[in-house]
Protein backbone atom coordinates (compact mmCIF):
# COMPACT_ATOMS: atom_id res chain seq x y z
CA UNK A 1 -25.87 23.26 19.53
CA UNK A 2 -22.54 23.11 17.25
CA UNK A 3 -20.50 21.20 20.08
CA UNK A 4 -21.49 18.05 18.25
CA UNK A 5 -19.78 19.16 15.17
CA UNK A 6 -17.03 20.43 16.84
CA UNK A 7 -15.36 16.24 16.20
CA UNK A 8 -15.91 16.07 12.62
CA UNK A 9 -14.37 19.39 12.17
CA UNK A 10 -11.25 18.49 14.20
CA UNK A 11 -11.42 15.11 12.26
CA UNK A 12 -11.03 16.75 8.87
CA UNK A 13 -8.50 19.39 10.18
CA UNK A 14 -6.52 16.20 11.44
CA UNK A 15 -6.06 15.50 6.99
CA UNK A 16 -3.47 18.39 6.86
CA UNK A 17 -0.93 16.98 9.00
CA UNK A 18 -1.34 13.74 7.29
CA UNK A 19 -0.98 15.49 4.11
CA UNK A 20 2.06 16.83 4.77
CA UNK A 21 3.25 13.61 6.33
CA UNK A 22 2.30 12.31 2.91
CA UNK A 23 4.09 14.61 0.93
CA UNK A 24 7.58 13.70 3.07
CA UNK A 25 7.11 10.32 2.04
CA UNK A 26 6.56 8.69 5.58
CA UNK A 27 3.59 7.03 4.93
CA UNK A 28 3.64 4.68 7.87
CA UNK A 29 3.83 7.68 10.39
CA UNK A 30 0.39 9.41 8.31
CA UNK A 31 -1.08 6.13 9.24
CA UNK A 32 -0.59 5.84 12.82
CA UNK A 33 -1.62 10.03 13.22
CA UNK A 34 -4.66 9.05 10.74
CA UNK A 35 -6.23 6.64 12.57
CA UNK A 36 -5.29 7.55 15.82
CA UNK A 37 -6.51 10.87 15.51
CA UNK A 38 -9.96 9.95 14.05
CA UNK A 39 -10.18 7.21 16.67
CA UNK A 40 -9.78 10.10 19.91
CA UNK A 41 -12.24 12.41 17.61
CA UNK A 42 -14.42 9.58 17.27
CA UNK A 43 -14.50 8.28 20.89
CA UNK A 44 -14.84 12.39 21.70
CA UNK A 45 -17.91 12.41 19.34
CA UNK A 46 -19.19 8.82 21.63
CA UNK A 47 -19.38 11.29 24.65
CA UNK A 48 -21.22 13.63 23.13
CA UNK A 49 -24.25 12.29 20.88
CA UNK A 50 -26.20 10.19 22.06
CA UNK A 51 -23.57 8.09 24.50
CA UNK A 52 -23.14 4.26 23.68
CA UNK A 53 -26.74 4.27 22.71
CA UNK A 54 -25.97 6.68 20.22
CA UNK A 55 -25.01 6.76 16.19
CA UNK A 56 -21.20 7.45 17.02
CA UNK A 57 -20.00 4.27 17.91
CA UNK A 58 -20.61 3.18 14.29
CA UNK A 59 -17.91 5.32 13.44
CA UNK A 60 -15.07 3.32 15.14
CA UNK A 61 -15.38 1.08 12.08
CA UNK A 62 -13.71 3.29 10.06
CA UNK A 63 -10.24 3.64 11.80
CA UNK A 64 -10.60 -0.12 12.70
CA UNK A 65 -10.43 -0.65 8.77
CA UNK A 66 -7.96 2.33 8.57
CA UNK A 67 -5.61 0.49 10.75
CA UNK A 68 -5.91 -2.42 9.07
CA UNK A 69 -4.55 -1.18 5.80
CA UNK A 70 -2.97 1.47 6.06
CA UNK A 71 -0.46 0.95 9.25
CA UNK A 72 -0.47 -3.19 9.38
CA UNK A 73 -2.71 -6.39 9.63
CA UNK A 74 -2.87 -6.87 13.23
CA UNK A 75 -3.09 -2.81 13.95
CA UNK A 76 -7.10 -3.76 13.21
CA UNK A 77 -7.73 -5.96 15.86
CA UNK A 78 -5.80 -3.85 18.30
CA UNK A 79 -8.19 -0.68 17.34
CA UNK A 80 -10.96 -3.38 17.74
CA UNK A 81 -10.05 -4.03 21.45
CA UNK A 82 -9.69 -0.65 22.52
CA UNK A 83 -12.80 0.36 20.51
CA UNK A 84 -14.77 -2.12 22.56
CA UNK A 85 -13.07 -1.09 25.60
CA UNK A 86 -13.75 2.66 25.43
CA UNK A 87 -17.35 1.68 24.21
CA UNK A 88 -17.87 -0.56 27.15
CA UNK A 89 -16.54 1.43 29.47
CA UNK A 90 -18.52 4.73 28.81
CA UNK A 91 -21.31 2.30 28.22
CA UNK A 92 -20.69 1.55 32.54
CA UNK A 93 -19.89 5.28 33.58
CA UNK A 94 -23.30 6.14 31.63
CA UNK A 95 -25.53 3.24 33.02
CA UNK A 96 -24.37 4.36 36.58
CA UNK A 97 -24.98 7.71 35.82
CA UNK A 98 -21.82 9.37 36.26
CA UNK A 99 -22.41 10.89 32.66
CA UNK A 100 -25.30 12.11 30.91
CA UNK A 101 -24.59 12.80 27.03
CA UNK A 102 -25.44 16.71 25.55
CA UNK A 103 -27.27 15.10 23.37
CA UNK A 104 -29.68 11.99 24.55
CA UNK A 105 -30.65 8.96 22.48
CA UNK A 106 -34.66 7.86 22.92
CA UNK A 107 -33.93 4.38 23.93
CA UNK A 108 -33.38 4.18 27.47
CA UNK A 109 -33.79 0.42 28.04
CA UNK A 110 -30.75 -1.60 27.89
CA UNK A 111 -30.86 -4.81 25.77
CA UNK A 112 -27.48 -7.73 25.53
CA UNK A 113 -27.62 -6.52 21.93
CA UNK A 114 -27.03 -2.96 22.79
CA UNK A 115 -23.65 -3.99 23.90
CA UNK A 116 -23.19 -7.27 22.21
CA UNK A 117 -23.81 -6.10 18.81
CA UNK A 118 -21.52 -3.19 18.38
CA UNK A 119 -18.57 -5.37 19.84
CA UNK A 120 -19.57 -8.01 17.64
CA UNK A 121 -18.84 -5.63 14.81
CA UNK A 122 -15.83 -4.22 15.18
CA UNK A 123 -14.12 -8.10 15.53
CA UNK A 124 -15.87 -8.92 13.14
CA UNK A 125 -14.94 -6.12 10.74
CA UNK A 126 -11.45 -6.09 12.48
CA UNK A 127 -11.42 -9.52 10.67
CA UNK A 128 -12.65 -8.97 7.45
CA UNK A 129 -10.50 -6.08 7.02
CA UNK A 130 -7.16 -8.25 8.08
CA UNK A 131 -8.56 -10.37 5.19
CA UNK A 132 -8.41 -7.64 2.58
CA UNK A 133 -5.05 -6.28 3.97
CA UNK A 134 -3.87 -9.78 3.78
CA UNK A 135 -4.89 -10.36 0.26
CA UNK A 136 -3.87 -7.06 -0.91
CA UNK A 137 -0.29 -7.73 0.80
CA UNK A 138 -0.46 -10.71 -1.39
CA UNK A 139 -1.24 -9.49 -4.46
CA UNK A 140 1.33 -6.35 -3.57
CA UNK A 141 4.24 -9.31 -3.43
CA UNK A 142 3.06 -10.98 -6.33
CA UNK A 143 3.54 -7.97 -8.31
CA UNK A 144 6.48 -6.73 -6.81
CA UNK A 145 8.20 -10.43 -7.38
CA UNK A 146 7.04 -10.43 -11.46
CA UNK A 147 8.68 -6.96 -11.62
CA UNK A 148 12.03 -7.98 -9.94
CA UNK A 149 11.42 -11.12 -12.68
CA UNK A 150 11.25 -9.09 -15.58
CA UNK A 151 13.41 -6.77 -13.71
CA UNK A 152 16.17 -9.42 -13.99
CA UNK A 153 15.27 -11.03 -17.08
CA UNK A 154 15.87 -7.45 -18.66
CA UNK A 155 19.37 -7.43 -17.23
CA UNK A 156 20.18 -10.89 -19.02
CA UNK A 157 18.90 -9.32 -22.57
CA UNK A 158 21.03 -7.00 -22.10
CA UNK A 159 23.90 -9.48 -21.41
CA UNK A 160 22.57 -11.35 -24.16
CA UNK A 161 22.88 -7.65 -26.47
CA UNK A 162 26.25 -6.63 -25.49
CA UNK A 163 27.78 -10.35 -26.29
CA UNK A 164 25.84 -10.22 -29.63
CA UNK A 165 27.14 -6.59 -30.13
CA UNK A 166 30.67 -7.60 -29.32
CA UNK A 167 30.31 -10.74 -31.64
CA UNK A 168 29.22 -8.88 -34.47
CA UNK A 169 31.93 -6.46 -34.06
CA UNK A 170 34.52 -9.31 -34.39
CA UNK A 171 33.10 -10.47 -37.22
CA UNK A 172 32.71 -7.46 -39.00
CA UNK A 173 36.55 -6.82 -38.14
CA UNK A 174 37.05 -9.56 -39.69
CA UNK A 175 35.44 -9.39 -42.83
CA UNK A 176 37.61 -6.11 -43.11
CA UNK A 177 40.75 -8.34 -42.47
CA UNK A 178 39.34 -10.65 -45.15
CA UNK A 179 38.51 -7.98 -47.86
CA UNK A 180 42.25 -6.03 -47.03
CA UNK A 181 43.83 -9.50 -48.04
CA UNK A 182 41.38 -10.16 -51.33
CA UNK A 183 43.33 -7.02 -52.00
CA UNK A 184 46.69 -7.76 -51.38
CA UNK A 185 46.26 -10.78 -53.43
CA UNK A 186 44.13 -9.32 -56.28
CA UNK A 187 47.53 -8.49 -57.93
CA UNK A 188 49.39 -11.71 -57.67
CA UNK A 189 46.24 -13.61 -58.71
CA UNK A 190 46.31 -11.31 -61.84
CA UNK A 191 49.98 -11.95 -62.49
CA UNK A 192 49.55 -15.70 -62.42
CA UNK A 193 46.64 -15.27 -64.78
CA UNK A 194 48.70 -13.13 -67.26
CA UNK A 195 51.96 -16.13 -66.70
CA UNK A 196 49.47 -18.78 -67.44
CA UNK A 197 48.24 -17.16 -70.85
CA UNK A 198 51.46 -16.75 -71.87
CA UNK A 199 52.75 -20.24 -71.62
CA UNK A 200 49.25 -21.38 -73.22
């Protein structure tokens, strides 16, 4: 009864490596073991509840979106085609009765839509989700561009600073050269004075 669980488990044990991977700052390698990981769990947890007819394949849209943002745009529709391909093909070995799932679903009659549907899905969210990478990517390089602006336009005010800095250092050198010879001439402007009352 708890070999159903046994993928979710191993699912959430998967976290810790990516964790680490994390932590070590190579994010696009926690991607790839992410998804990957979740998608073998996932295709695991397919053969076991309830076969193609089953709640599992639902799952797949999570490391179809996963892919899609965290590893790179077209990474979606490549989880997308093997997602349909796995589902597909245990959908065959299942109909021929080669396997029969631990756990059965109630619905034994096959419809188009039991097949069409799901594959329908993961394109479709394979697209969406290429859509919100896409913008996101977008929005990333906008952001990153108006912080190399101001990045730059920082490093001309500070150009800008260090010219002013210097200027006002020349002039107050020489104001000092100008007060030094007020001095030097205080003296002989006083003697002139003194010459000029005495002729008077």
């Amino acid at each position: 009864p708890f070999f159903p669980l046994l993928f979710p488990l191993l699912s959430g044990l998967s976290c810790l490596p990516v964790y680490w991977l994390l932590r070590q700052g190579r994010l696009s390698l926690a991607g790839y073991t992410l998804v990957i990981s979740n998608f073998v769990f996932i295709t695991g947890a397919m053969y076991a509840v309830g076969g193609f007819r089953g709640p599992a394949p639902i799952i797949y849209f999570w490391p179809i979106v996963a892919a899609g943002i965290a590893i790179d745009l077209r990474a979606s529709f490549v989880f997308a085609t093997a997602s349909t391909f796995l589902y597909l093909a245990l959908a065959a070995v299942e109909l021929r009765g080669l396997y029969s799932p631990p756990v059965q679903s109630d619905v034994t009659a096959l419809f188009v839509a039991d097949l069409g549907i799901p594959v329908f899905m993961f394109f479709l969210l394979a697209f969406l989700s290429c859509l919100s990478a896409n913008s996101l990517q977008q929005a990333l390089r906008k952001v990153r561009q108006r912080a190399a602006d101001l990045d730059a336009q920082l490093k001309e005010n500070e150009v800008l600073t260090a010219k002013l800095q210097s200027q006002l250092e020349r002039d107050e050198l020489l104001i000092g050269q100008l007060q030094e010879t007020a001095n030097v001439l205080a003296p002989a402007a006083e003697e002139l004075s003194a010459a000029s009352e005495e002729t008077n």
